[in-house]
PDB file of N, CA and C in Angstrom:
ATOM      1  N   UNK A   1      88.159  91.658 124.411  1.00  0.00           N
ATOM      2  CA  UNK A   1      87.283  91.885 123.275  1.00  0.00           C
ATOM      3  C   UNK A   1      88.061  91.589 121.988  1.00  0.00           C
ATOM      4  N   UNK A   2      87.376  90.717 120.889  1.00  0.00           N
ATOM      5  CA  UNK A   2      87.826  90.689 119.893  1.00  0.00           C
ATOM      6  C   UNK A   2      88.021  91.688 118.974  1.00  0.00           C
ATOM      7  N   UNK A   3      88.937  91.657 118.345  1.00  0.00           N
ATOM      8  CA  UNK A   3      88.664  93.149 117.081  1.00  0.00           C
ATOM      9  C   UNK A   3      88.067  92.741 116.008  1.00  0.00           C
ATOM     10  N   UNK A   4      87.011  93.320 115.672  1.00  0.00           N
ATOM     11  CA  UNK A   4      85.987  93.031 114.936  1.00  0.00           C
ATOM     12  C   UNK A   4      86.254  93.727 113.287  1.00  0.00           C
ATOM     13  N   UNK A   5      87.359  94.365 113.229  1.00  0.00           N
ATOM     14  CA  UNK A   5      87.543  94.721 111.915  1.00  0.00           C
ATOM     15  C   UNK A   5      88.522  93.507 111.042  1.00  0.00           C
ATOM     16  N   UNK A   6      89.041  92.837 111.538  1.00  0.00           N
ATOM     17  CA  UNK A   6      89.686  91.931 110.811  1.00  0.00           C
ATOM     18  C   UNK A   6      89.101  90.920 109.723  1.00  0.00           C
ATOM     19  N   UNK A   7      89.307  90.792 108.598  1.00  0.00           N
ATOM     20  CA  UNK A   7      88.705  90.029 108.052  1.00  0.00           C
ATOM     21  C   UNK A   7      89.784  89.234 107.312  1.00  0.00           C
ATOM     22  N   UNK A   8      89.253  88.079 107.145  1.00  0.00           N
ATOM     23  CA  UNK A   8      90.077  86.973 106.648  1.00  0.00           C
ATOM     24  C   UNK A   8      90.411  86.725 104.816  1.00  0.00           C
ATOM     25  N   UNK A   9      91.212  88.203 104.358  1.00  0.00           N
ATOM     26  CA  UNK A   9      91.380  88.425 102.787  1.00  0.00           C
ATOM     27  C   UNK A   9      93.040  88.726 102.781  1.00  0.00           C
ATOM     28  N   UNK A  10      93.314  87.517 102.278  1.00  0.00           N
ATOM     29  CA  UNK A  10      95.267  87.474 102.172  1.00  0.00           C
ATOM     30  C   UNK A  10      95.622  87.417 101.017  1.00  0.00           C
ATOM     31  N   UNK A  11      94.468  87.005 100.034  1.00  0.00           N
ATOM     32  CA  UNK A  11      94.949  86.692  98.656  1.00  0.00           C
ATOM     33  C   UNK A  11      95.182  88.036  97.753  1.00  0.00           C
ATOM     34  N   UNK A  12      96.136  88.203  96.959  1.00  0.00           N
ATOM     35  CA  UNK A  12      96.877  89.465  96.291  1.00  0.00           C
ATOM     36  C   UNK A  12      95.438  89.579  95.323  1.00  0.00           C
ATOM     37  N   UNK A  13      94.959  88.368  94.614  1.00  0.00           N
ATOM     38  CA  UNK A  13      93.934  89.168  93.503  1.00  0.00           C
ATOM     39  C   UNK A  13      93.228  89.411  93.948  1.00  0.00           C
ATOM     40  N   UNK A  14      92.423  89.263  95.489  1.00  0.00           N
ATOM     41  CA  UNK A  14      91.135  89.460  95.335  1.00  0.00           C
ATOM     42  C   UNK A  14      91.372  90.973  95.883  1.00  0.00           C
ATOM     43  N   UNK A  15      92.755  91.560  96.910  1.00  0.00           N
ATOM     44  CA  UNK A  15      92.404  92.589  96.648  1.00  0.00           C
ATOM     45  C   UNK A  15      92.734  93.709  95.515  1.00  0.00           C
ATOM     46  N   UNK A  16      93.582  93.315  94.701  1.00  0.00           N
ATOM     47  CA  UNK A  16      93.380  93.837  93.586  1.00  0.00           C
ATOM     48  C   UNK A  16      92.386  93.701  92.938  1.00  0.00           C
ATOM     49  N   UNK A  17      91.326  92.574  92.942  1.00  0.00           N
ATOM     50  CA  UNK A  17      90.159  92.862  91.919  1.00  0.00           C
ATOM     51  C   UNK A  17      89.116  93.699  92.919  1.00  0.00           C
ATOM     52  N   UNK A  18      89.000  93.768  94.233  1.00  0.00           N
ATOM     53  CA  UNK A  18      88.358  94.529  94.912  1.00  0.00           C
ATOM     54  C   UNK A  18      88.496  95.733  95.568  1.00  0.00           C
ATOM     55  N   UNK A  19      89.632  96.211  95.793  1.00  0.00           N
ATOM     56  CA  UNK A  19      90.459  96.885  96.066  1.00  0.00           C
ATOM     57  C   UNK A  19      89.716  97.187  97.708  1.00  0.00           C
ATOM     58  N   UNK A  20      90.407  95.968  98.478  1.00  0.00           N
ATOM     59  CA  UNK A  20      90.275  96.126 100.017  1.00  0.00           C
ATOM     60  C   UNK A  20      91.011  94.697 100.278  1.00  0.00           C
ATOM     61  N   UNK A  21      91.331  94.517 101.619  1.00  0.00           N
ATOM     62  CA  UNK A  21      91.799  93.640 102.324  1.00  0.00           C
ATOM     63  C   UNK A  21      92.245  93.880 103.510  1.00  0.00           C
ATOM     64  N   UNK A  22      92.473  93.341 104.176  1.00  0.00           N
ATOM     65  CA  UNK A  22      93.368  92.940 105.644  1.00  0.00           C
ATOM     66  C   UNK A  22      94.507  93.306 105.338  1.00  0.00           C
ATOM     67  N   UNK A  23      95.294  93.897 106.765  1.00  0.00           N
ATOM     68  CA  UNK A  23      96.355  94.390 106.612  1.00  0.00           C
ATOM     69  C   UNK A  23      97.697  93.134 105.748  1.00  0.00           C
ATOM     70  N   UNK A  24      97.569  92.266 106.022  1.00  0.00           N
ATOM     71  CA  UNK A  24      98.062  90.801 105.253  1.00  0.00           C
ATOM     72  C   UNK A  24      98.112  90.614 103.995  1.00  0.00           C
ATOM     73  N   UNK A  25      96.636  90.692 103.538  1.00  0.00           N
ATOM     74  CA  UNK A  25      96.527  90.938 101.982  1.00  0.00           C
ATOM     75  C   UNK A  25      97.373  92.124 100.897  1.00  0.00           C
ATOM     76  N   UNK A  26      97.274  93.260 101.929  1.00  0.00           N
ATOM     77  CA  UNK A  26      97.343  94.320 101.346  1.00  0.00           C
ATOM     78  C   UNK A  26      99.234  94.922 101.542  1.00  0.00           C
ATOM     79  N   UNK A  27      99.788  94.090 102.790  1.00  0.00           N
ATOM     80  CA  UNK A  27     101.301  94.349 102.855  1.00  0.00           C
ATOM     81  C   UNK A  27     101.375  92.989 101.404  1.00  0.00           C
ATOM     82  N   UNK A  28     101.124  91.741 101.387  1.00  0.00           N
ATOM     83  CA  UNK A  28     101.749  91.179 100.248  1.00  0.00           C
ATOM     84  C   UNK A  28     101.346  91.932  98.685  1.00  0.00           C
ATOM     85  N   UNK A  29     100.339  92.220  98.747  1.00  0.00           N
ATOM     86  CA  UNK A  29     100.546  93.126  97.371  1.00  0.00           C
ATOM     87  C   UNK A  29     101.639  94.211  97.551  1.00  0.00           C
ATOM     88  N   UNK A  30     101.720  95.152  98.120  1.00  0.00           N
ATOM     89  CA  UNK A  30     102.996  95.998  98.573  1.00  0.00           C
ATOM     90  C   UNK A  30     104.044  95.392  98.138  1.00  0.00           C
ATOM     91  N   UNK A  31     104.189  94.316  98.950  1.00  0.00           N
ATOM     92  CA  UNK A  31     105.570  93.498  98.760  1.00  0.00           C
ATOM     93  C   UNK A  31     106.263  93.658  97.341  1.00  0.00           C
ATOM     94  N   UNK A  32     105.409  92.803  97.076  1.00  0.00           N
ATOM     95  CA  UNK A  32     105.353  92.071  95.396  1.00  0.00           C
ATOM     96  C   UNK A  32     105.456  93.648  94.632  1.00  0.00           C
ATOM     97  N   UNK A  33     105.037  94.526  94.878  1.00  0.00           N
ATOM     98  CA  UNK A  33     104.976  95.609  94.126  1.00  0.00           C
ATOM     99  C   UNK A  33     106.728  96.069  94.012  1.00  0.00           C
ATOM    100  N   UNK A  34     107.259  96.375  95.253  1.00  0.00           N
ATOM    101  CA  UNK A  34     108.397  96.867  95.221  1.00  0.00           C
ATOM    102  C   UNK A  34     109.476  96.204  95.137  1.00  0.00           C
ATOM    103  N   UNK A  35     108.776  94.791  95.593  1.00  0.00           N
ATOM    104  CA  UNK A  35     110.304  94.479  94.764  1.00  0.00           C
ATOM    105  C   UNK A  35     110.192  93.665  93.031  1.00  0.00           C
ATOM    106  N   UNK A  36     109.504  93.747  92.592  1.00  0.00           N
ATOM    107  CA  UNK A  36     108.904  93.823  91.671  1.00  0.00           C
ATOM    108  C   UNK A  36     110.082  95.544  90.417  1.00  0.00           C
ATOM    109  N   UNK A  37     109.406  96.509  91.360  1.00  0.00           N
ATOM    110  CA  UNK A  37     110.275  97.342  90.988  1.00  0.00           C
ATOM    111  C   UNK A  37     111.609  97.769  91.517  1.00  0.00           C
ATOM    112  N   UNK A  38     111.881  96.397  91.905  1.00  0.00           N
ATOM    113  CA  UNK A  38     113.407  96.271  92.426  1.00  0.00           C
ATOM    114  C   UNK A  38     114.018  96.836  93.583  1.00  0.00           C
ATOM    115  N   UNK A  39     113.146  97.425  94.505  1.00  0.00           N
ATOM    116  CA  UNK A  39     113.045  97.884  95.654  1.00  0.00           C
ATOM    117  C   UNK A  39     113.106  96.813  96.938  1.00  0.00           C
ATOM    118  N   UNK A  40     114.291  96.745  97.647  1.00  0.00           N
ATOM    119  CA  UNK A  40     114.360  95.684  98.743  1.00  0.00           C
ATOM    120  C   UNK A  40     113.270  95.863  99.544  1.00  0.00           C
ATOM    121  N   UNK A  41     112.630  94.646  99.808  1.00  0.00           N
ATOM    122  CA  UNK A  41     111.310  94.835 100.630  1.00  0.00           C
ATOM    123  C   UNK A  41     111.622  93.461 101.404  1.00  0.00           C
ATOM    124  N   UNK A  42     110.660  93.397 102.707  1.00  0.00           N
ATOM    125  CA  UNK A  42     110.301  92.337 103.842  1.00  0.00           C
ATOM    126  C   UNK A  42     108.520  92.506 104.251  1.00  0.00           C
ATOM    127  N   UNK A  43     108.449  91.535 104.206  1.00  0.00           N
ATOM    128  CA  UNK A  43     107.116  91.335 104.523  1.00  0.00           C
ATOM    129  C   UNK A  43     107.539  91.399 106.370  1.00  0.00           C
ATOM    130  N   UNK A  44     106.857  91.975 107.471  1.00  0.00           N
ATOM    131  CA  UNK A  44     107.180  92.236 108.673  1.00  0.00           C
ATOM    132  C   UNK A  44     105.735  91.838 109.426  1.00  0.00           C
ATOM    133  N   UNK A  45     105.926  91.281 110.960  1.00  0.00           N
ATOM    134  CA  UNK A  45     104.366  91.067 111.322  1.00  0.00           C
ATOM    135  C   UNK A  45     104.602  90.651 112.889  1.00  0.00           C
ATOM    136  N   UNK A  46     103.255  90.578 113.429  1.00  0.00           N
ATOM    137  CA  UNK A  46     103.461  90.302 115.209  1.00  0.00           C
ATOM    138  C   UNK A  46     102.363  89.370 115.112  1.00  0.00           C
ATOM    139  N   UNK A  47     102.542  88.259 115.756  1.00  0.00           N
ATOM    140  CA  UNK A  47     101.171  87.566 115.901  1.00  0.00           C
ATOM    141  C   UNK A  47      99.958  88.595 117.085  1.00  0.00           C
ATOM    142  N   UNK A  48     100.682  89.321 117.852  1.00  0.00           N
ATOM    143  CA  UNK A  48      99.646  89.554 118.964  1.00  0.00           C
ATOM    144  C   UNK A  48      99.692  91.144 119.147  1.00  0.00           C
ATOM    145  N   UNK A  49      98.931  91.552 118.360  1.00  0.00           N
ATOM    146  CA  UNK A  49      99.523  93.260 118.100  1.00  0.00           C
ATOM    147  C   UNK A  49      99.139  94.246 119.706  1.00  0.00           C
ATOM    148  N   UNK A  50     100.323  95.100 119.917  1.00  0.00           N
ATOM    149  CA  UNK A  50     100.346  95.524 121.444  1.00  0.00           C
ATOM    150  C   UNK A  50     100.842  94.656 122.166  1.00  0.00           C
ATOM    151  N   UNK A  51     101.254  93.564 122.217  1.00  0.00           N
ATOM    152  CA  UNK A  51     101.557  92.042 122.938  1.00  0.00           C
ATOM    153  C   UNK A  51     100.107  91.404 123.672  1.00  0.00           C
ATOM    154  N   UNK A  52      99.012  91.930 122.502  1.00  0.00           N
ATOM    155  CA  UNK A  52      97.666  91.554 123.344  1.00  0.00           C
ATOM    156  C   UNK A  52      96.818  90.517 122.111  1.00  0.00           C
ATOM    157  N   UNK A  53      96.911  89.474 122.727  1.00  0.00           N
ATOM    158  CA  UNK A  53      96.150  88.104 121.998  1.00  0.00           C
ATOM    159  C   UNK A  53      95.213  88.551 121.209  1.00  0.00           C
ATOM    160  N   UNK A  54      94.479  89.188 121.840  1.00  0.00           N
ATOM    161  CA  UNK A  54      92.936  89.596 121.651  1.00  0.00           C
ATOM    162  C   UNK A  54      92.481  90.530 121.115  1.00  0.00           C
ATOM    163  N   UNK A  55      93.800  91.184 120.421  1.00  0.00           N
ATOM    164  CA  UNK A  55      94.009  92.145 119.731  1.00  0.00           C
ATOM    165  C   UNK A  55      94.173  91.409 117.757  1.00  0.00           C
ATOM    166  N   UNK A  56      94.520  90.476 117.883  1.00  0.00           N
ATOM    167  CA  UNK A  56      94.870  89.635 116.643  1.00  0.00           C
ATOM    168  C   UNK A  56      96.310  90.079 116.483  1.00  0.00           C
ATOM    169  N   UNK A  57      96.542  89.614 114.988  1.00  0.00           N
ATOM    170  CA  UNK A  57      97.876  89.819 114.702  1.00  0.00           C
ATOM    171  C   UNK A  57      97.739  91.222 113.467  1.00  0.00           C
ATOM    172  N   UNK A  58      98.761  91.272 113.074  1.00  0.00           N
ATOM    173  CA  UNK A  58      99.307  92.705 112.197  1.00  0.00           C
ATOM    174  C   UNK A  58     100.431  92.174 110.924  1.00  0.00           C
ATOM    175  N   UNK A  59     100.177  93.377 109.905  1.00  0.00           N
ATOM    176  CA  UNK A  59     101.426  93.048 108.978  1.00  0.00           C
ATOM    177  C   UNK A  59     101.350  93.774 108.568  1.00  0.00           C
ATOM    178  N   UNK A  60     102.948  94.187 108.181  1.00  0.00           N
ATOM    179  CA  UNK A  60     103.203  95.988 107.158  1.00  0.00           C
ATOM    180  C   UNK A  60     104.439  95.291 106.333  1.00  0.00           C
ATOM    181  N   UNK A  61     104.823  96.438 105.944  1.00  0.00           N
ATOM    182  CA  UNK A  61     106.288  96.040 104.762  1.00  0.00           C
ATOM    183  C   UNK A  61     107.712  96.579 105.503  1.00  0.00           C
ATOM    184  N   UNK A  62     108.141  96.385 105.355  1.00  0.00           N
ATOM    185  CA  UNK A  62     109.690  97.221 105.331  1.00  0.00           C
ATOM    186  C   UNK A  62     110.495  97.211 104.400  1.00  0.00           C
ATOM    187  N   UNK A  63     110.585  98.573 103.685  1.00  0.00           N
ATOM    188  CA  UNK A  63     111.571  98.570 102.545  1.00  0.00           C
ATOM    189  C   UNK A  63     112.884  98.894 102.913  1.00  0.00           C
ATOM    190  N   UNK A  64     113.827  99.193 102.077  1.00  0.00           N
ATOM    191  CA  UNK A  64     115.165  99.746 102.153  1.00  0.00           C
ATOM    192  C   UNK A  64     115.321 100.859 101.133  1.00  0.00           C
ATOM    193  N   UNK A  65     115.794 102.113 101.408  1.00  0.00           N
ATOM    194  CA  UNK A  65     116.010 103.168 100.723  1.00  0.00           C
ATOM    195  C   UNK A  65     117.225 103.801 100.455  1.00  0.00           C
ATOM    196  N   UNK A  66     117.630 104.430  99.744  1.00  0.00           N
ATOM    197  CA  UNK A  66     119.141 104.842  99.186  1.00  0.00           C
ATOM    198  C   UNK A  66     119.675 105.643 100.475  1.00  0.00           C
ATOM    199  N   UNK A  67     118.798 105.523 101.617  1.00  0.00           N
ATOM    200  CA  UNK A  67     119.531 106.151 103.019  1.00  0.00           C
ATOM    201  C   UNK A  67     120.043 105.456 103.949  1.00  0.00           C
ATOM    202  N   UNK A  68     120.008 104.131 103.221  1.00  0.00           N
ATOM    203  CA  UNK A  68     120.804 103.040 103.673  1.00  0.00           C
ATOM    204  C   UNK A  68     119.980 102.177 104.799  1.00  0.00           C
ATOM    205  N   UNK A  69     118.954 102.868 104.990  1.00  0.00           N
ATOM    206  CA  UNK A  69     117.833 101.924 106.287  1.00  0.00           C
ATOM    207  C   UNK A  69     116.820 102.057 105.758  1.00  0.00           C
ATOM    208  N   UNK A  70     116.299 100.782 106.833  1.00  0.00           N
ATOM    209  CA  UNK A  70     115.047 100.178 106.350  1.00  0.00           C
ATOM    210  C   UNK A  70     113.639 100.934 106.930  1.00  0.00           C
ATOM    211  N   UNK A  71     112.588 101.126 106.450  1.00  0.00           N
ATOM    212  CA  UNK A  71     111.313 102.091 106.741  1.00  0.00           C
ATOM    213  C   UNK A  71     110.508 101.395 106.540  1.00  0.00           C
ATOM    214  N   UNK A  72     109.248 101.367 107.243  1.00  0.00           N
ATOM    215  CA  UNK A  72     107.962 100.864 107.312  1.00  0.00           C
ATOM    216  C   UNK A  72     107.295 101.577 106.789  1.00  0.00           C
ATOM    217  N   UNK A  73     106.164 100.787 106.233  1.00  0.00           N
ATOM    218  CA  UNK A  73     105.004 101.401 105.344  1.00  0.00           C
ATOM    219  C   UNK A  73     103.389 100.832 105.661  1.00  0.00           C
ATOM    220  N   UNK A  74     102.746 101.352 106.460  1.00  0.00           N
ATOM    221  CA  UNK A  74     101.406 100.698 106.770  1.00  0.00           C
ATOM    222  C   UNK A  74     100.698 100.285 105.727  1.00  0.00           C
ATOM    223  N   UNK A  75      99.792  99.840 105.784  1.00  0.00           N
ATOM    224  CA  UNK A  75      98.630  99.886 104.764  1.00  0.00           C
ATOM    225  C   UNK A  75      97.243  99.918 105.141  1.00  0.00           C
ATOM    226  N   UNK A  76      95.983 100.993 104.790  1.00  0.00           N
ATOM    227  CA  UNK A  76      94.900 101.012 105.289  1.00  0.00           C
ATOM    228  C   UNK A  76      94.239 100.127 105.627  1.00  0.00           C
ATOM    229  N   UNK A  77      93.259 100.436 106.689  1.00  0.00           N
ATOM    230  CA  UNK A  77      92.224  99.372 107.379  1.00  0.00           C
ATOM    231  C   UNK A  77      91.389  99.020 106.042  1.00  0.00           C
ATOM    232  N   UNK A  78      91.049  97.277 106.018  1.00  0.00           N
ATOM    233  CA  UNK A  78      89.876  97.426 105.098  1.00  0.00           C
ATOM    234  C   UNK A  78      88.879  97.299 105.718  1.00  0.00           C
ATOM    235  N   UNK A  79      88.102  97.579 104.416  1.00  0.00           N
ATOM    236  CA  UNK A  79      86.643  98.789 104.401  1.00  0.00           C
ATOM    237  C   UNK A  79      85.943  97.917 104.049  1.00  0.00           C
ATOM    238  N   UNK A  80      85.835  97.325 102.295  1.00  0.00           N
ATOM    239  CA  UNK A  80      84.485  96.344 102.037  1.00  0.00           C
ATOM    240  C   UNK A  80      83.656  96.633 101.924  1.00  0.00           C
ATOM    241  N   UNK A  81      83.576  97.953 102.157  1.00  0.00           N
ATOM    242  CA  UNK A  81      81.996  98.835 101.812  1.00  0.00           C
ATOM    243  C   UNK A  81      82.497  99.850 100.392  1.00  0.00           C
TER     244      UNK A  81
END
């Protein structure tokens, strides 16, 4: 079964002018945010989330913190409603 919540929104303005997107859209605004405020960041991702095709793919951030390692940061499902 396909996952039916995915939608195809990667671009940083539209979800800033809408405030929703795909997990894609919404880790590159992240991105750009922290290191922006000078915060080491990685854009991070799986093409086949679970190792299941049919699952689609995924993307989050990974920053770096004064604890010397790096931490993940999700970002909500979008909505669009």
């Amino acid at each position: 079964m396909k996952n039916k919540q995915v939608i195809v929104i990667m671009d940083p303005m539209f979800v800033l002018t809408f405030g929703y997107g795909n997990c894609t859209g919404i880790s590159i605004v992240l991105f750009n945010a922290l290191r922006a405020a000078g915060i080491p960041a990685r854009l991070a991702g799986t093409s086949a989330w679970n190792d299941n095709p049919d699952n689609g793919n995924h993307s989050w951030i990974e920053f770096y913190r004064s604890d010397h390692k790096w931490h993940i940061m999700e970002s909500l499902p979008a909505s669009g409603g």
